[in-house]
N, C-alpha and C. Protein backbone atom coordinates (compact mmCIF):
# COMPACT_ATOMS: atom_id res chain seq x y z
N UNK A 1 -81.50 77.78 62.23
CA UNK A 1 -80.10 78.07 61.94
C UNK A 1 -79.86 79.57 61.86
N UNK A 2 -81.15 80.71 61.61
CA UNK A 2 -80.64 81.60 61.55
C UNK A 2 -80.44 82.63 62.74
N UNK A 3 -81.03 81.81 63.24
CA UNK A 3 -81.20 82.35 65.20
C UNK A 3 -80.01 82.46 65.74
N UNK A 4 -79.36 80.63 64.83
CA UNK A 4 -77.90 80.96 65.55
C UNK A 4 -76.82 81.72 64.90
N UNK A 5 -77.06 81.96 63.67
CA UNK A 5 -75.95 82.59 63.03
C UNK A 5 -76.55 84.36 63.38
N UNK A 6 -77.21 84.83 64.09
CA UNK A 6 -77.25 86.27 64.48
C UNK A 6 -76.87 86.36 65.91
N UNK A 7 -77.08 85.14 66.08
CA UNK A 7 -76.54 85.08 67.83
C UNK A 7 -74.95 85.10 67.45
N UNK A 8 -74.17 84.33 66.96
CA UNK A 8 -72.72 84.53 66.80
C UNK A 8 -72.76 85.39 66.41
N UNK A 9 -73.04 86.54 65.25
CA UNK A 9 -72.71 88.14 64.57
C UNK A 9 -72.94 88.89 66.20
N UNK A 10 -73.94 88.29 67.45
CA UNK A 10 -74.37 88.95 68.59
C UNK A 10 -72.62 89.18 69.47
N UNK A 11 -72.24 88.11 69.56
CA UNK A 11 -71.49 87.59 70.30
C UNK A 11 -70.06 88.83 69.93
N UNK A 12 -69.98 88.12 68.38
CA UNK A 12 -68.75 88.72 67.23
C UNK A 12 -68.66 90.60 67.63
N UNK A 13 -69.65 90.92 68.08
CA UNK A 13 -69.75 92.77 68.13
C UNK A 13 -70.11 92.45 69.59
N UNK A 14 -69.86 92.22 70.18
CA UNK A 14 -69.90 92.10 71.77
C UNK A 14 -69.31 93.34 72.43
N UNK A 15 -69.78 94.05 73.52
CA UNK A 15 -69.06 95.06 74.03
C UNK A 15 -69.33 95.01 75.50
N UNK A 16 -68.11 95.74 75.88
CA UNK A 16 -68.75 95.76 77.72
C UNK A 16 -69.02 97.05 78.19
N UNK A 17 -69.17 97.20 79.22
CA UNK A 17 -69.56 97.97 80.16
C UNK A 17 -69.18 99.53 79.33
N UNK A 18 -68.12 99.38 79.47
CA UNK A 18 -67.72 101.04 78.89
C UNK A 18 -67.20 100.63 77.75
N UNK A 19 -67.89 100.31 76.51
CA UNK A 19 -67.46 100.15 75.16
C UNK A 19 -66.48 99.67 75.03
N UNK A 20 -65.48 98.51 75.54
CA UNK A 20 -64.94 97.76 74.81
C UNK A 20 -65.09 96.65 74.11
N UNK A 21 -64.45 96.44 73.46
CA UNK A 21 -64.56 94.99 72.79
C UNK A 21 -64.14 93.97 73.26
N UNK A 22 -65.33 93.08 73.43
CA UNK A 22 -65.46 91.51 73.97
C UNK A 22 -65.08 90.75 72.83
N UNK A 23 -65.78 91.02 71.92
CA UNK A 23 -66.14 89.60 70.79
C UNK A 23 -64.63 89.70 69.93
N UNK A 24 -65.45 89.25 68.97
CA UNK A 24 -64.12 89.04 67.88
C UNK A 24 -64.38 87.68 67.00
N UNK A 25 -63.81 86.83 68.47
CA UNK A 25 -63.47 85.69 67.92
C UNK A 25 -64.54 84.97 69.36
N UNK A 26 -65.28 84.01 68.61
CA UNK A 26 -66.21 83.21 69.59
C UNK A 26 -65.63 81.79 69.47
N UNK A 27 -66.16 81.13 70.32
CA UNK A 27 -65.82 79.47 70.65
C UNK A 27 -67.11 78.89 70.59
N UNK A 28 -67.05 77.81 70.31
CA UNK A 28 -68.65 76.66 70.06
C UNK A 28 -68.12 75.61 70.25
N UNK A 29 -68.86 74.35 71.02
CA UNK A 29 -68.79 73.32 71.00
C UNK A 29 -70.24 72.86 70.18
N UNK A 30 -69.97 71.59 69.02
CA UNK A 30 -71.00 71.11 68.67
C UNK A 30 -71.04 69.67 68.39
N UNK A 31 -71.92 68.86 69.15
CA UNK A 31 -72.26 67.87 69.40
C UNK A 31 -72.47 66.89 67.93
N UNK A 32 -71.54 65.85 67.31
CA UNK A 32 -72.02 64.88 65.98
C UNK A 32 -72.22 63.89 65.92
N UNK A 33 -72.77 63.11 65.40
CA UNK A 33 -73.40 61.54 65.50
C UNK A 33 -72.72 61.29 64.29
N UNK A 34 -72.03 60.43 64.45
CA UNK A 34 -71.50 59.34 63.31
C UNK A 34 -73.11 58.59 62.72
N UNK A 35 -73.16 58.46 60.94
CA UNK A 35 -74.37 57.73 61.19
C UNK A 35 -74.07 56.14 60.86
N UNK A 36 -72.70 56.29 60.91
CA UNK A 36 -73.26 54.61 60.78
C UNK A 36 -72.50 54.34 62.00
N UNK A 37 -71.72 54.38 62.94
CA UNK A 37 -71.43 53.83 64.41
C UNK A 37 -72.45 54.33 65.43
N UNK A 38 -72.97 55.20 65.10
CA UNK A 38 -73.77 55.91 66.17
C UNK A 38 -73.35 57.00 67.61
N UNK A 39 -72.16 56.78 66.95
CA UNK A 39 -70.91 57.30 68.19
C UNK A 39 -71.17 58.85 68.46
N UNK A 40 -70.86 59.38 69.26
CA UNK A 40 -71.30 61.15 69.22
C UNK A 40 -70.09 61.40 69.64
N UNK A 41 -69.31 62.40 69.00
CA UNK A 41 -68.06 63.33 69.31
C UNK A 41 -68.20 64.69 69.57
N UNK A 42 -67.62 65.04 69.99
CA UNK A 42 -67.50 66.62 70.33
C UNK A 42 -66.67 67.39 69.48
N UNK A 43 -67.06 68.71 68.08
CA UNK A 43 -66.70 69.39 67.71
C UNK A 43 -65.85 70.67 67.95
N UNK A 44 -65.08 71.06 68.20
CA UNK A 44 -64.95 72.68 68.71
C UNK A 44 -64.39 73.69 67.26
N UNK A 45 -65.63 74.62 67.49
CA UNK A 45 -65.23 75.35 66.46
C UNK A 45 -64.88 77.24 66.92
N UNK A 46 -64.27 77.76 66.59
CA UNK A 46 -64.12 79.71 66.44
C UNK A 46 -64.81 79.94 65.38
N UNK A 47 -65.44 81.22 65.72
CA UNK A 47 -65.81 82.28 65.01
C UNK A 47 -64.89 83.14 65.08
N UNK A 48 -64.39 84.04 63.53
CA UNK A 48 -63.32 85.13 63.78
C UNK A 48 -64.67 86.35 63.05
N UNK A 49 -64.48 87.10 63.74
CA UNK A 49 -65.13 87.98 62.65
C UNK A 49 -64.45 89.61 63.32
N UNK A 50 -64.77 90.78 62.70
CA UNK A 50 -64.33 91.89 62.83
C UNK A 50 -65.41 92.72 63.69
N UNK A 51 -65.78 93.00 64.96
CA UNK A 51 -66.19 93.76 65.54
C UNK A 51 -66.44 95.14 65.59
N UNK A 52 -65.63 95.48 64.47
CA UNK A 52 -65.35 97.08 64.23
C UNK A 52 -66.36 97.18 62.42
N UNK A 53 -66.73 95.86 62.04
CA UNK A 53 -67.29 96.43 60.74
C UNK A 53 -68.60 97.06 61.01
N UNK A 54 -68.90 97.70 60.05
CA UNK A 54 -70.01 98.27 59.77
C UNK A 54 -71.36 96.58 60.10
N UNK A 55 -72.23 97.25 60.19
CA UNK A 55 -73.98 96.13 60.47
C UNK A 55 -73.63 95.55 59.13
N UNK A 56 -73.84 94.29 59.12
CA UNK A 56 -73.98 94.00 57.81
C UNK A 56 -73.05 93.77 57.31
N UNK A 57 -72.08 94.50 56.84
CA UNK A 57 -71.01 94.31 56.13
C UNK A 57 -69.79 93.32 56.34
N UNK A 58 -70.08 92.51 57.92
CA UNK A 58 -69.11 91.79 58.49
C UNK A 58 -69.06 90.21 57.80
N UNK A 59 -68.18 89.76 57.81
CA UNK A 59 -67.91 88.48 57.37
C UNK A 59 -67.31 88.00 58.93
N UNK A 60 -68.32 86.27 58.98
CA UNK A 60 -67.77 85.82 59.82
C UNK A 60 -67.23 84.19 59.57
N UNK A 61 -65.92 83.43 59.94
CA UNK A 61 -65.18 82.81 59.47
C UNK A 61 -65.20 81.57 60.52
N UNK A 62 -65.95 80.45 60.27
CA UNK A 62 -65.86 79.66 60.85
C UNK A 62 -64.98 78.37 60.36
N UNK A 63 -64.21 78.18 61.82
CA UNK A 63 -63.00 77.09 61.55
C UNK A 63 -62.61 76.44 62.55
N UNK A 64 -62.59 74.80 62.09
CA UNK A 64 -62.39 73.74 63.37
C UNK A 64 -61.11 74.15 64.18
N UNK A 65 -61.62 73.74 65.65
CA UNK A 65 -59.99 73.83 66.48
C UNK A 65 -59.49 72.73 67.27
N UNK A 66 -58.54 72.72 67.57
CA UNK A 66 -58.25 71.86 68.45
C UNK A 66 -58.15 72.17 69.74
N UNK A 67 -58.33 73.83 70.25
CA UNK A 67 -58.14 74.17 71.37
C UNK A 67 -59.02 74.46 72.33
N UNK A 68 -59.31 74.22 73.78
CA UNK A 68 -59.97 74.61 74.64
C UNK A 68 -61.03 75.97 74.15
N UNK A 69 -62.19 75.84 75.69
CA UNK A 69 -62.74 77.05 75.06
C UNK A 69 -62.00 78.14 76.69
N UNK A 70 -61.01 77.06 77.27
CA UNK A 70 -60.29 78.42 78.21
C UNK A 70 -59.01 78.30 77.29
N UNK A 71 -58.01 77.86 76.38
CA UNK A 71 -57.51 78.31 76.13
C UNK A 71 -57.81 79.22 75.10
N UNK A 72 -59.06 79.63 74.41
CA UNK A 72 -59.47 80.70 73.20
C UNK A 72 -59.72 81.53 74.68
N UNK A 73 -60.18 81.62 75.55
CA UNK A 73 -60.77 82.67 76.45
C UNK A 73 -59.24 83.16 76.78
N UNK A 74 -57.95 82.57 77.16
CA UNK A 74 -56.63 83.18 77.33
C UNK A 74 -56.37 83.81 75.83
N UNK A 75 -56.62 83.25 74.75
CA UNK A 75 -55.48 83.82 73.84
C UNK A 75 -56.52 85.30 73.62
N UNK A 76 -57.81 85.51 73.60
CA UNK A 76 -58.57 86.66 73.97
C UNK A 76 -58.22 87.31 74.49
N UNK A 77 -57.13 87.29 75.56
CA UNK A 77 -57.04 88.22 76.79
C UNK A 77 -55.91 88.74 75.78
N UNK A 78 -54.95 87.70 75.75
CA UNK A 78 -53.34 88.79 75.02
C UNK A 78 -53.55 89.66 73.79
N UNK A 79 -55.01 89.36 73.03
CA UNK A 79 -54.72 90.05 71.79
C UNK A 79 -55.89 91.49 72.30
N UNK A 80 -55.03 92.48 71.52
CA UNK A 80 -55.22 93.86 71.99
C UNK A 80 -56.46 94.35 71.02
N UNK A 81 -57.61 94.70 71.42
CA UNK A 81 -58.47 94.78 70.37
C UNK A 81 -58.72 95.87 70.16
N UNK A 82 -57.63 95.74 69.05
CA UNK A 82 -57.65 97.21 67.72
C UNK A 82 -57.84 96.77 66.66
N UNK A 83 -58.63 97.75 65.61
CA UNK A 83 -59.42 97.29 64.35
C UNK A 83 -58.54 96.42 63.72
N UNK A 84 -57.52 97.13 63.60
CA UNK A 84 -56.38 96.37 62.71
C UNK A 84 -55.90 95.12 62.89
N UNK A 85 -56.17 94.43 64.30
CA UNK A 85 -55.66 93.57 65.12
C UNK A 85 -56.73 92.27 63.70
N UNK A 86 -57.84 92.89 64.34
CA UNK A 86 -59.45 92.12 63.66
C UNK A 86 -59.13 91.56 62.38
N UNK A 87 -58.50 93.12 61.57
CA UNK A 87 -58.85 93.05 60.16
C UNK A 87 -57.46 91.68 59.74
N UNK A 88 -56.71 92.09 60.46
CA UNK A 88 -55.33 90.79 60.41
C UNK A 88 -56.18 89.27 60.51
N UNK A 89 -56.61 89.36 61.53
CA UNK A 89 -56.89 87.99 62.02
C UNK A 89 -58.38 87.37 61.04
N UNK A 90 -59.17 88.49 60.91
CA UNK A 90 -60.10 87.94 59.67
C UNK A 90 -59.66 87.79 58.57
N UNK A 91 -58.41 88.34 57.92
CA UNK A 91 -57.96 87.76 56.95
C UNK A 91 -57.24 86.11 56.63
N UNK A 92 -56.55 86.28 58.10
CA UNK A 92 -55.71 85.05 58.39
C UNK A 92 -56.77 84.06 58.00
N UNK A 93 -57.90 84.21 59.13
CA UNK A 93 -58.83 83.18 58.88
C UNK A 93 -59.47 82.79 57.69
N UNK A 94 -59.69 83.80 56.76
CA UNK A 94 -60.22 83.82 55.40
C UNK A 94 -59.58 83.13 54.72
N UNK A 95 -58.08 83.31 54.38
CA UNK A 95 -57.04 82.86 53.51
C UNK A 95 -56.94 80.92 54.04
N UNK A 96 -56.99 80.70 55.11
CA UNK A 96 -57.03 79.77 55.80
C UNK A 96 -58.32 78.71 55.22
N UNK A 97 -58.90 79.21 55.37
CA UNK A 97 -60.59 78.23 55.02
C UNK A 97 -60.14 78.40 53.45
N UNK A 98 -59.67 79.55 52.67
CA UNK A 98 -59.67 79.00 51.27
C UNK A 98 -58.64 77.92 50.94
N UNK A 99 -57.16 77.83 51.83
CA UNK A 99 -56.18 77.27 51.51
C UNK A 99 -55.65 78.11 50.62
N UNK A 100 -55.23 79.36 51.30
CA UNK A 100 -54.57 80.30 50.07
C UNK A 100 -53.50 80.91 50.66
N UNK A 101 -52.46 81.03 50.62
CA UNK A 101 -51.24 82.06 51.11
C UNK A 101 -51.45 83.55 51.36
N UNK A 102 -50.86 84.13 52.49
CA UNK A 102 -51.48 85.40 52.81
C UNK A 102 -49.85 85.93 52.78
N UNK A 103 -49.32 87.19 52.62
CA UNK A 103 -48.48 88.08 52.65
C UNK A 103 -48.29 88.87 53.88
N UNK A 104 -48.35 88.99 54.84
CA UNK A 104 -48.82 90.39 55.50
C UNK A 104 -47.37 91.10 55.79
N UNK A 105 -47.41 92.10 55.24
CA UNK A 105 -45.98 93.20 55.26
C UNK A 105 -46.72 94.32 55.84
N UNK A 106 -45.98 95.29 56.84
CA UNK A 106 -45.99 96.28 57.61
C UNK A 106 -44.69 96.82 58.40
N UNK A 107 -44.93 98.23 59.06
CA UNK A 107 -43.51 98.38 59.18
C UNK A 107 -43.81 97.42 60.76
N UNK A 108 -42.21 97.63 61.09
CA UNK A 108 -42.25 96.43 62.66
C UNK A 108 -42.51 97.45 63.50
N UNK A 109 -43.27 95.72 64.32
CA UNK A 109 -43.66 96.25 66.01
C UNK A 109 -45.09 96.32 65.22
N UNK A 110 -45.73 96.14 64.50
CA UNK A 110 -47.37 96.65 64.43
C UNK A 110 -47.96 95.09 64.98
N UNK A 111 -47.50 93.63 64.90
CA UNK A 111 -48.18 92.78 65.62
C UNK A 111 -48.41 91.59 64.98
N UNK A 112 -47.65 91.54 63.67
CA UNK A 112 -47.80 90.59 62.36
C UNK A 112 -47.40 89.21 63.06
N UNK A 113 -46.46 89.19 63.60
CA UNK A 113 -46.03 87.84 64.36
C UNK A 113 -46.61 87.35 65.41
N UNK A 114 -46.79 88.23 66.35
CA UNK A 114 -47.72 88.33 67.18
C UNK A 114 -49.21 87.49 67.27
N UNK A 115 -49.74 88.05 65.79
CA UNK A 115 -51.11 87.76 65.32
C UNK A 115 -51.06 86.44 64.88
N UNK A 116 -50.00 86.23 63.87
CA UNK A 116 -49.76 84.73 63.33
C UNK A 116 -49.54 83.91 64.35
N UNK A 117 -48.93 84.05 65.55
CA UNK A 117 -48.36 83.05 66.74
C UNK A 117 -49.87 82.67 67.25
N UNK A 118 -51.20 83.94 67.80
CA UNK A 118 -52.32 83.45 68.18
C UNK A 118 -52.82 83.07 67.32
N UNK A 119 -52.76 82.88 65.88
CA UNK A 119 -53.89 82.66 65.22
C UNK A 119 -53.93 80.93 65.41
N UNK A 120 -52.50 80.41 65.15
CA UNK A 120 -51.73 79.10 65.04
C UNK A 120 -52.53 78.39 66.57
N UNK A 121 -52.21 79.85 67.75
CA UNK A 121 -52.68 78.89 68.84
C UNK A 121 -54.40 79.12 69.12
N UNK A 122 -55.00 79.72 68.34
CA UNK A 122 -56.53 79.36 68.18
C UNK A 122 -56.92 78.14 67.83
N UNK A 123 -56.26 77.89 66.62
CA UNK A 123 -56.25 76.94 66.09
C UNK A 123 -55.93 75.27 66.60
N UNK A 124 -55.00 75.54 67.07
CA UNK A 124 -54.25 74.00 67.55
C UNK A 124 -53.82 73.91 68.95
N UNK A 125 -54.01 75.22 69.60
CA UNK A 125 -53.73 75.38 71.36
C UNK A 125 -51.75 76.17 71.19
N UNK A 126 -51.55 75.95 72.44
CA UNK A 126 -50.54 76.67 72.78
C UNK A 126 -49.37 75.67 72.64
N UNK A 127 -49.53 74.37 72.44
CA UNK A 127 -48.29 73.78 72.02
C UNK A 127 -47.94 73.20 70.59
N UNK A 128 -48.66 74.33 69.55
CA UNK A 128 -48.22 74.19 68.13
C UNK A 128 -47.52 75.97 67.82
N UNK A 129 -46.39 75.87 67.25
CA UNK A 129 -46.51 77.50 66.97
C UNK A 129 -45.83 77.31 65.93
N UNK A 130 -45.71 78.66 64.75
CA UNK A 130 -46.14 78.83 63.15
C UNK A 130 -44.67 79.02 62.79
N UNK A 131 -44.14 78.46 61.75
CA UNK A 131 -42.96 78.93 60.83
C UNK A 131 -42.59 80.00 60.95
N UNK A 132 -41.59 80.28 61.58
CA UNK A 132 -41.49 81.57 61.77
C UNK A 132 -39.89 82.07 60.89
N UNK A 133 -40.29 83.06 60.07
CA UNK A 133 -38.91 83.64 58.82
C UNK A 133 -39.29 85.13 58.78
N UNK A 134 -38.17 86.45 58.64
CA UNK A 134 -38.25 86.92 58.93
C UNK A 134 -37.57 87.66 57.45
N UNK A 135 -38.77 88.77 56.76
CA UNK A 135 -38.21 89.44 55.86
C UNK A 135 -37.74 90.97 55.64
N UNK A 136 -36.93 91.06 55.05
CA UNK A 136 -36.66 92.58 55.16
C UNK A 136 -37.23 93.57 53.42
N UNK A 137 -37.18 94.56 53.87
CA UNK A 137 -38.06 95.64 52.30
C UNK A 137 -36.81 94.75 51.41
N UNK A 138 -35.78 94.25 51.24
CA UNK A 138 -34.93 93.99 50.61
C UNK A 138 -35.09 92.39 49.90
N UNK A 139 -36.03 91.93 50.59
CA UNK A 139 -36.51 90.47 50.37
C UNK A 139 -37.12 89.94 48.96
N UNK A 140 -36.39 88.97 48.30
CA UNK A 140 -37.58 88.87 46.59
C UNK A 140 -38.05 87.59 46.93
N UNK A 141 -39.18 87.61 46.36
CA UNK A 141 -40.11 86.50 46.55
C UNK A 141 -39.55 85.27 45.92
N UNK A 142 -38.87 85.32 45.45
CA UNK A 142 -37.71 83.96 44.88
C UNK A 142 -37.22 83.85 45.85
N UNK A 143 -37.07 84.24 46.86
CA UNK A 143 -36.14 83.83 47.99
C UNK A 143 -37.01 82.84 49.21
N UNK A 144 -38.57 83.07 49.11
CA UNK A 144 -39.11 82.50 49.66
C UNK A 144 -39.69 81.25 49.18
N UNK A 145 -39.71 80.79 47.88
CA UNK A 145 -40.67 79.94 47.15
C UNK A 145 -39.28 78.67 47.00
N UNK A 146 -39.20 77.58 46.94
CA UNK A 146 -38.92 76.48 46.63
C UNK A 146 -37.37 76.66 47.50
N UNK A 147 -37.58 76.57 48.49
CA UNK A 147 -36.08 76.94 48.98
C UNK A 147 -35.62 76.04 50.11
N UNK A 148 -34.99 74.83 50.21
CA UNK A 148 -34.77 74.02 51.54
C UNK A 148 -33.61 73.69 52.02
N UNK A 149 -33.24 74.46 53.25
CA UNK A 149 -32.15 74.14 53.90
C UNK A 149 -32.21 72.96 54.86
N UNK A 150 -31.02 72.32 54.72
CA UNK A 150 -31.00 70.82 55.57
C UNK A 150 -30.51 71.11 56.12
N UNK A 151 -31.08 70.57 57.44
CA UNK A 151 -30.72 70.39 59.10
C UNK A 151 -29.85 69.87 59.20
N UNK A 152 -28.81 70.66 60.07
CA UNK A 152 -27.55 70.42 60.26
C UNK A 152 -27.91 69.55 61.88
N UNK A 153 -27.70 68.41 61.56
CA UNK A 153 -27.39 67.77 62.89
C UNK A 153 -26.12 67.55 63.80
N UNK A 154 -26.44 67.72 65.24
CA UNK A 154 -25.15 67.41 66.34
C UNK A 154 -25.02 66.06 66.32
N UNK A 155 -23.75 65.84 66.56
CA UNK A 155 -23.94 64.47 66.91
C UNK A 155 -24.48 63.83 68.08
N UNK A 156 -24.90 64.29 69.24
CA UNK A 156 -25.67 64.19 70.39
C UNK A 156 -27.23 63.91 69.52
N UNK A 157 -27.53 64.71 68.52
CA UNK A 157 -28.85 64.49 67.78
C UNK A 157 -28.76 63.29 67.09
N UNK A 158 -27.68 62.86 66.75
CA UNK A 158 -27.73 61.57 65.34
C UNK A 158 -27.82 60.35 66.70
């Protein structure tokens, strides 16, 4: 097991030709036996980890998906690999495996939506995408917590 968990940290700091960054986020398929049907299914899991940490110091975040390993190889291509990009998306993933709410505030245009839209489609493929609400420096957190507006239906909808 530990062969393979340095082979993913291998993968996670991946670089090419002229120093860019490959890794990040890896894909696995892993093979399970039910033990009492005997049935074998196919797992697919990501690795998120940060490519830019220091040896050692990296945390890597493993979490079931529902998506291809060409659609993780597309959503790879759109995300732009800058540290910050990493440090977003290893958090996402972190907060995620604990079941914990994440905040992320920055000024706009840095990629917050962006990041949340791939993280959603790492996760579940390209035909699930994330709650999307939109806050301003003016925003109180009472405004976000217990709050439900009902769907106004057309009558073409009813």
């Amino acid at each position: 097991m530990l062969f393979f968990e340095e082979e993913i940290r291998a993968k996670i700091r991946e670089r090419g030709p002229e120093g860019e960054i490959l890794g990040g986020i890896v894909y696995e398929e892993e093979t399970v036996t039910d033990p009492e049907t005997g049935k074998e299914t196919i797992k697919r899991y990501i690795y998120i980890g940060n490519p830019y940490a220091e040896e050692g110091t990296s945390v890597i975040i493993k979490l079931e998906t529902e998506a291809t390993r060409e659609d993780i190889e597309a959503i790879k291509k759109e995300i732009i690999p800058m540290k910050e990009s990493f440090e977003i998306l290893e958090a996402m993933a972190r907060t995620y495996k604990l079941r914990q709410p994440l905040l992320i505030e920055g000024p706009t245009a840095i990629g917050k939506t962006f990041l949340t839209e791939k993280f959603t489609e790492l996760l579940y493929g390209s035909r699930v995408k994330p709650l999307d609400f939109y806050c301003s420096g003016q925003t109180d957190v009472s405004e976000l917590m217990a709050k439900w507006v009902p769907k106004v239906e057309t009558e073409e909808e009813k």
